[in-house]
Structure formats: structure tokens, C-alpha cells
N, C-alpha and C. Protein backbone atom coordinates (compact mmCIF):
# COMPACT_ATOMS: atom_id res chain seq x y z
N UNK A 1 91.40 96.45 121.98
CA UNK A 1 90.84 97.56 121.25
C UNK A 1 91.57 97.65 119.91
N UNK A 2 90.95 97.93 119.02
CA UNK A 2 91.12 97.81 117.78
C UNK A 2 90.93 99.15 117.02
N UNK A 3 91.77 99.83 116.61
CA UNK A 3 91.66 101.37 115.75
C UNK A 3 92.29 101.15 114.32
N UNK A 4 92.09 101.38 113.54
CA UNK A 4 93.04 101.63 112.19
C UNK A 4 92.73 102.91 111.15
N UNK A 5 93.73 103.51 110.51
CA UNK A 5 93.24 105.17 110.46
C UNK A 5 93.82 105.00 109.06
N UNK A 6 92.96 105.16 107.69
CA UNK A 6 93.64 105.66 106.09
C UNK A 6 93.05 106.92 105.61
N UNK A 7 93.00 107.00 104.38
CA UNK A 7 92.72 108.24 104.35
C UNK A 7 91.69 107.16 103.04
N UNK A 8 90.56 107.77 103.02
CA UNK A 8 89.25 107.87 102.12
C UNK A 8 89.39 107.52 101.14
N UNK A 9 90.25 108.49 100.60
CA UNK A 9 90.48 108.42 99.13
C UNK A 9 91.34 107.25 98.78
N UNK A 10 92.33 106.75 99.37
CA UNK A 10 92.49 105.17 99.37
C UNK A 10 92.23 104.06 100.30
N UNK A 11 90.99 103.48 99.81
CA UNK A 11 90.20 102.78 101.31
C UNK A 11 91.25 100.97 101.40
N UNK A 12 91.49 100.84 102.37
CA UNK A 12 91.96 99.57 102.94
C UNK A 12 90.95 98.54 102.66
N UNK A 13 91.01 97.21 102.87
CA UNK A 13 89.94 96.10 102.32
C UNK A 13 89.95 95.98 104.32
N UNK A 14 90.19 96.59 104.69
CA UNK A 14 89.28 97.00 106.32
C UNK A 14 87.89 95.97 106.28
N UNK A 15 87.67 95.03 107.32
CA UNK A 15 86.51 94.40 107.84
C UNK A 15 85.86 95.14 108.49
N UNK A 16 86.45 96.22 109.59
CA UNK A 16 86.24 97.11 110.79
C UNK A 16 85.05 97.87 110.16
N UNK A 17 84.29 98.29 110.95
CA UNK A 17 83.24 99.66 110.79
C UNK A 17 83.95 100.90 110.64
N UNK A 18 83.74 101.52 109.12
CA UNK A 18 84.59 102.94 108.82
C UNK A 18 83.46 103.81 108.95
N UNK A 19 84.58 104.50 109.74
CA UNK A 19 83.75 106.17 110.22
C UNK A 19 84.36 107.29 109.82
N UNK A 20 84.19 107.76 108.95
CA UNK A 20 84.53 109.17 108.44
C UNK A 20 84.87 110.44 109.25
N UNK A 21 85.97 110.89 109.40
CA UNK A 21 86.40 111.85 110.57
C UNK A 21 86.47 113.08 109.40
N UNK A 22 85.30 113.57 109.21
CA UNK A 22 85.68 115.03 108.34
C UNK A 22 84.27 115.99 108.44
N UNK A 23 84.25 116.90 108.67
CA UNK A 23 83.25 118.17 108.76
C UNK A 23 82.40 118.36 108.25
N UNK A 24 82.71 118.22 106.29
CA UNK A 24 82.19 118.15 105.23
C UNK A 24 82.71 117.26 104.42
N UNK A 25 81.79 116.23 103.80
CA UNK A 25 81.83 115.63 102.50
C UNK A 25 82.82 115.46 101.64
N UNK A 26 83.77 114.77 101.52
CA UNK A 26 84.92 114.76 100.79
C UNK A 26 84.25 114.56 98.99
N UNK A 27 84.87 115.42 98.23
CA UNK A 27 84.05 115.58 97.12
C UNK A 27 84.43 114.60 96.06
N UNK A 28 83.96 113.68 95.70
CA UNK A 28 83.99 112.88 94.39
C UNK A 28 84.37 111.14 95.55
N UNK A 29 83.37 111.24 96.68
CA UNK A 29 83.46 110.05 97.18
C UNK A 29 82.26 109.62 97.63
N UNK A 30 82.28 108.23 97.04
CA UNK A 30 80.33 107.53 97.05
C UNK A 30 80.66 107.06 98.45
N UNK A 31 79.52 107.26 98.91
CA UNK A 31 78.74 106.98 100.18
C UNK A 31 78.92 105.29 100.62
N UNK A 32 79.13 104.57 99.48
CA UNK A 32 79.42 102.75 100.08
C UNK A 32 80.51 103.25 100.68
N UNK A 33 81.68 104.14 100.34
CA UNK A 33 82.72 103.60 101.10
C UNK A 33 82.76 104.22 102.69
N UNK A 34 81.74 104.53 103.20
CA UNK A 34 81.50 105.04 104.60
C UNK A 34 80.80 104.34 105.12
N UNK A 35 80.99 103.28 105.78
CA UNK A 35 79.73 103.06 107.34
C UNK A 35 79.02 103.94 107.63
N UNK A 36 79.58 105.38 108.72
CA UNK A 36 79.04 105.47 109.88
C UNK A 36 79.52 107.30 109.39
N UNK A 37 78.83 108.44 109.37
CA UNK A 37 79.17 109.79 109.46
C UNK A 37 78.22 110.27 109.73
N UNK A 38 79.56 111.12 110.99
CA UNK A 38 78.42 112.37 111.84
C UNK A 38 79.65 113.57 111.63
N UNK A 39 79.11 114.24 111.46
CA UNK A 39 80.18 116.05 110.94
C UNK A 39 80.19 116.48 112.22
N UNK A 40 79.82 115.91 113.72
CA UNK A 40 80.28 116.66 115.24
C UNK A 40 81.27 115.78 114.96
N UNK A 41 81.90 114.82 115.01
CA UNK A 41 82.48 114.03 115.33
C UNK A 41 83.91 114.71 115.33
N UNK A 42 83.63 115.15 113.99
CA UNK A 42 85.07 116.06 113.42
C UNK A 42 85.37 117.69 114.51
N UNK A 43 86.54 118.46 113.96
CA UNK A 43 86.18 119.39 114.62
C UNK A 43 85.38 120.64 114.10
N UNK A 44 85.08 121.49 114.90
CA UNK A 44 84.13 122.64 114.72
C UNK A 44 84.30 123.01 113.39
N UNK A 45 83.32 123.75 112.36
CA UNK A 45 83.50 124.65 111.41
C UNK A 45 84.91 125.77 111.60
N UNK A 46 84.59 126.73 112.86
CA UNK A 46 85.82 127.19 113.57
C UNK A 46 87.55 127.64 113.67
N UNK A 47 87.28 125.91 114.22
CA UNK A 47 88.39 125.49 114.46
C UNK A 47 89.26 124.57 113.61
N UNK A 48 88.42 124.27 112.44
CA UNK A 48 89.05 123.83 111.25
C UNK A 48 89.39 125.22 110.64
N UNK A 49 88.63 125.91 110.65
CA UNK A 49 88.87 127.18 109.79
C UNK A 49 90.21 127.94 110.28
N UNK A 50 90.35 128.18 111.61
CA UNK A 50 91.64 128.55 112.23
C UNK A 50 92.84 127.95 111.64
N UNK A 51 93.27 126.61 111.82
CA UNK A 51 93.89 125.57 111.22
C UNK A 51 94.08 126.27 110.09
N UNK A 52 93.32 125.99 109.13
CA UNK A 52 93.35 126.14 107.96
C UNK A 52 93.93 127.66 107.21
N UNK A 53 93.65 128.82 108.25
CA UNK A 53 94.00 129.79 107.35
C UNK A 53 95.40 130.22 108.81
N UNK A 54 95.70 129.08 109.21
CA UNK A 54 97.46 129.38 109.99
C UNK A 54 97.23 130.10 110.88
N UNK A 55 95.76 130.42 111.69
CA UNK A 55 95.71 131.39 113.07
C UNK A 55 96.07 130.57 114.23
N UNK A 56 96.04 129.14 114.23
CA UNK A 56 96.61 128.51 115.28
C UNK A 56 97.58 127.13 114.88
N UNK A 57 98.49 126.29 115.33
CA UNK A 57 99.55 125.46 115.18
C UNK A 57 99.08 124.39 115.43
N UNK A 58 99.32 123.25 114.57
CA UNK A 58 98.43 121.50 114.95
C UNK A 58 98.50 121.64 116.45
N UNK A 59 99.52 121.80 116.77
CA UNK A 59 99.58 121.67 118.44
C UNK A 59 98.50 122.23 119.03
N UNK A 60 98.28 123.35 118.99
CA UNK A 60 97.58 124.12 118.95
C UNK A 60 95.59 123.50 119.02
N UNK A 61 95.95 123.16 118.04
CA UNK A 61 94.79 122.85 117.32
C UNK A 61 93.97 121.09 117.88
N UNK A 62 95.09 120.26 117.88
CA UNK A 62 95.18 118.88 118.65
C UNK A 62 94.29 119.42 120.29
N UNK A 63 95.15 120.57 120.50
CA UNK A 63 94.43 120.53 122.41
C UNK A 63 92.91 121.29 122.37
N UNK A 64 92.72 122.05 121.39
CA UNK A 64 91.32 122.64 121.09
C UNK A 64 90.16 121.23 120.78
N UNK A 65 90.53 120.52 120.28
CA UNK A 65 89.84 119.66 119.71
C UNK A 65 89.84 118.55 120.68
N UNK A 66 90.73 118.02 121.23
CA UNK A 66 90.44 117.04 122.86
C UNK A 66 89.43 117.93 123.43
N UNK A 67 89.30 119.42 123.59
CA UNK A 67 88.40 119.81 124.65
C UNK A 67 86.93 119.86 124.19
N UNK A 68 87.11 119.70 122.80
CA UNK A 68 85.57 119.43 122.15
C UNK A 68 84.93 118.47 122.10
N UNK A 69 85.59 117.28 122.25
CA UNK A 69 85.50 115.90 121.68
C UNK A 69 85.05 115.19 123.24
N UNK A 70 85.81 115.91 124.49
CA UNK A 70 85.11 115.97 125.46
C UNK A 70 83.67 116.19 125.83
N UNK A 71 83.52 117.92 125.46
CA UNK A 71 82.04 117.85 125.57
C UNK A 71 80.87 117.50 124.96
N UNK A 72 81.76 116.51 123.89
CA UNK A 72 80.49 115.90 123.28
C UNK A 72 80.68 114.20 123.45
N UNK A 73 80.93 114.24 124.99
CA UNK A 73 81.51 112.66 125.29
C UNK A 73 80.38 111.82 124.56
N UNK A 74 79.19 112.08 124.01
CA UNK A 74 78.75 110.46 123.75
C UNK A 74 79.11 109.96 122.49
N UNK A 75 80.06 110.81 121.45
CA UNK A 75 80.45 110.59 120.48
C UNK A 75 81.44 109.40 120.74
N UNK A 76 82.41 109.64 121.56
CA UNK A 76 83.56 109.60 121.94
C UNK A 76 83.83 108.23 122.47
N UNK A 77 82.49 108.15 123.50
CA UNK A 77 82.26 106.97 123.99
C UNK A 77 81.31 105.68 123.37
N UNK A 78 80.73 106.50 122.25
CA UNK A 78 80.40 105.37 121.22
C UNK A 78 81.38 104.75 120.21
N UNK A 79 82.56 105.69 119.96
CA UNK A 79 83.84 105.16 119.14
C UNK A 79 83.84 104.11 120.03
N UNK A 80 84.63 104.48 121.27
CA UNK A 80 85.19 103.70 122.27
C UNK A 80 84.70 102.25 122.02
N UNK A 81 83.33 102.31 121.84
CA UNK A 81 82.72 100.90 122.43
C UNK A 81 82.59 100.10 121.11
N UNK A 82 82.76 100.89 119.75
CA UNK A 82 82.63 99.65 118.62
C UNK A 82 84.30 99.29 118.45
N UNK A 83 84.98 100.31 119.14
CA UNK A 83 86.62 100.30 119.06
C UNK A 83 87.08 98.71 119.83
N UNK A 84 86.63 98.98 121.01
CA UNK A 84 86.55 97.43 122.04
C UNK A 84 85.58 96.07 120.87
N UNK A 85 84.84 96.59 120.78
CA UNK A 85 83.91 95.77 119.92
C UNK A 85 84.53 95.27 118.73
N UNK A 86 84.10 95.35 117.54
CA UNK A 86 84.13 94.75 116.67
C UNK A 86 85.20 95.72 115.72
N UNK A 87 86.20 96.59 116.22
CA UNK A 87 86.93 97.10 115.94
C UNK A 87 86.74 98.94 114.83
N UNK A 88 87.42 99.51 115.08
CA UNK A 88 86.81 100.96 114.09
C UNK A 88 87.78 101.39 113.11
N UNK A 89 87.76 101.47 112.27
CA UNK A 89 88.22 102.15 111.19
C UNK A 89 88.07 103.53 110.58
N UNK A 90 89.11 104.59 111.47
CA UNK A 90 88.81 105.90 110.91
C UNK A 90 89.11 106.20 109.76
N UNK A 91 88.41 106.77 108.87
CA UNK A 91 88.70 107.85 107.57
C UNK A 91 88.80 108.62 107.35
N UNK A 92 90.34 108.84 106.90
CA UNK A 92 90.36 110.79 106.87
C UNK A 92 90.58 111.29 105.15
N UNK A 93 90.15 112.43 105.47
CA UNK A 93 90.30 112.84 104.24
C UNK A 93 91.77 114.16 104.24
N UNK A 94 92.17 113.17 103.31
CA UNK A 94 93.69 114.03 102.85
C UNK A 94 93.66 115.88 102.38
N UNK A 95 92.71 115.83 102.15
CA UNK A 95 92.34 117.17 101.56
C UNK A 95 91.87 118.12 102.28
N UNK A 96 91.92 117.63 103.62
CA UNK A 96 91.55 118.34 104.84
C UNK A 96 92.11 118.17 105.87
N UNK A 97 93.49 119.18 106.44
CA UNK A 97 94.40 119.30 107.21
C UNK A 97 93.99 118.65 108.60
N UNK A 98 92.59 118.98 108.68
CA UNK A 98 92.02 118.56 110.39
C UNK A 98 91.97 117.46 110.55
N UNK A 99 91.36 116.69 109.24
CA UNK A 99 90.74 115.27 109.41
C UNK A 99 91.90 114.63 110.20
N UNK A 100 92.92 114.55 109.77
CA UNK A 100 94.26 113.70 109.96
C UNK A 100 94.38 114.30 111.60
N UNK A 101 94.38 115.22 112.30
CA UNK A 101 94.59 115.32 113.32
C UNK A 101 93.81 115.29 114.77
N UNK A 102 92.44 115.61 113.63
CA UNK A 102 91.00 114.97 114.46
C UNK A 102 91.54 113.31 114.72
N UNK A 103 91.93 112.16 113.89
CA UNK A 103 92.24 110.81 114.12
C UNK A 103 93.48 110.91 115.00
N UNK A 104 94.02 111.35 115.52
CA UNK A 104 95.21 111.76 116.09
C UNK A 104 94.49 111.32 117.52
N UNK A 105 93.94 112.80 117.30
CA UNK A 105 93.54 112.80 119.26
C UNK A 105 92.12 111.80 119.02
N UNK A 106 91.68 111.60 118.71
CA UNK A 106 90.20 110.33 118.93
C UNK A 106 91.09 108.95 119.38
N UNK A 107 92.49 108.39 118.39
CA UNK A 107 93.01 107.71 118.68
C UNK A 107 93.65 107.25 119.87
N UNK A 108 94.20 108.77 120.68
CA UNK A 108 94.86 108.93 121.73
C UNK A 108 93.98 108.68 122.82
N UNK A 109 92.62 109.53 122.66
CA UNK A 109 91.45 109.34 123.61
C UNK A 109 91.04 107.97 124.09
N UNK A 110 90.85 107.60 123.01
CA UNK A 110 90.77 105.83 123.50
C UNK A 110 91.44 105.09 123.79
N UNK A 111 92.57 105.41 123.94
CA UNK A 111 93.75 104.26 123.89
C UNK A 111 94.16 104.21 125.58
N UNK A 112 93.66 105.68 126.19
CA UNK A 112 93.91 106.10 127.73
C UNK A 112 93.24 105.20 128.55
């Protein structure tokens, strides 16, 4: 299995299929440099928003987001299978506290 995780805004010369781990649109970035984006993938409107204005702790925030990423197993299990496959390349965007920790636990998920 094959994972590798940068952040967007400086893309790797990556062969792998890049999938964008962010909610919304990272702003002033063209669309070649994405494969594959779905905004469930990331976490909730929510629960980024929590994060973001300090109502809950990455920790915090890491175990909210395994339990989401769960119930939307076919996301999860389609990483999985281009991950085994032909390898995945997550993208996060720096400018968004979640992205980086959404790749955290997706990483962890698959690796079990």
C-alpha cells in the first residue's frame, strides 16, 4: 500500500492519483493539479468549524472525524483500494487546519 501526503500549494512530481482532502476549494489553485475531489471526503462543515474557532482539540477533533469517515465507509474503502492499487496521493491544504489532520486519520485508517 502506497500513501504519500503534501500540501497543494506545493505539489510533489507524485505519479500516484492526487486526491484533495479539503471541504472547500483552496483559493488560487487550478484544477490540473487535482485528480480526484469529493468535499465528504474531508470533514463536516461542523466539525471543521469547531476546530477552527478552538471549541474542540486536534485530539479531539482526529476521533470525531474517524467516526465520520466511518459512516461514510465507501469513501474510505475506495481510498483503500487505489491506495493498494496504483498508489494515492493526499493533498492538503495548508490553509486549512483540518485538511492536515483529515490525512492523519485516512492515513491511519488504511494502514490497519
Amino acid at each position: 500500500m502506497t500513501v504519500e501526503v503534501s500540501e497543494i500549494q506545493a505539489p510533489s512530481q507524485s505519479s500516484l492519483l492526487r486526491v484533495l482532502i479539503a471541504r472547500r476549494w483552496p483559493g488560487a489553485i487550478a484544477k490540473k493539479e487535482v485528480d480526484q475531489w469529493d468535499p465528504d471526503i474531508a470533514a463536516s462543515a461542523g466539525l471543521t468549524d469547531a476546530l477552527n474557532n478552538q471549541e474542540i482539540k486536534p485530539d479531539k477533533f482526529r476521533e470525531l472525524y474517524a467516526k465520520e469517515l466511518k459512516e461514510n465507509n465507501s469513501l474510505l474503502a475506495w481510498l483503500g483500494k487505489i491506495a493498494q492499487g496504483s498508489g494515492l496521493h493526499l493533498l492538503i491544504d495548508r490553509n486549512d487546519k483540518s485538511s492536515n489532520l483529515c490525512a492523519q486519520v485516512i492515513t491511519y485508517e488504511l494502514e490497519k
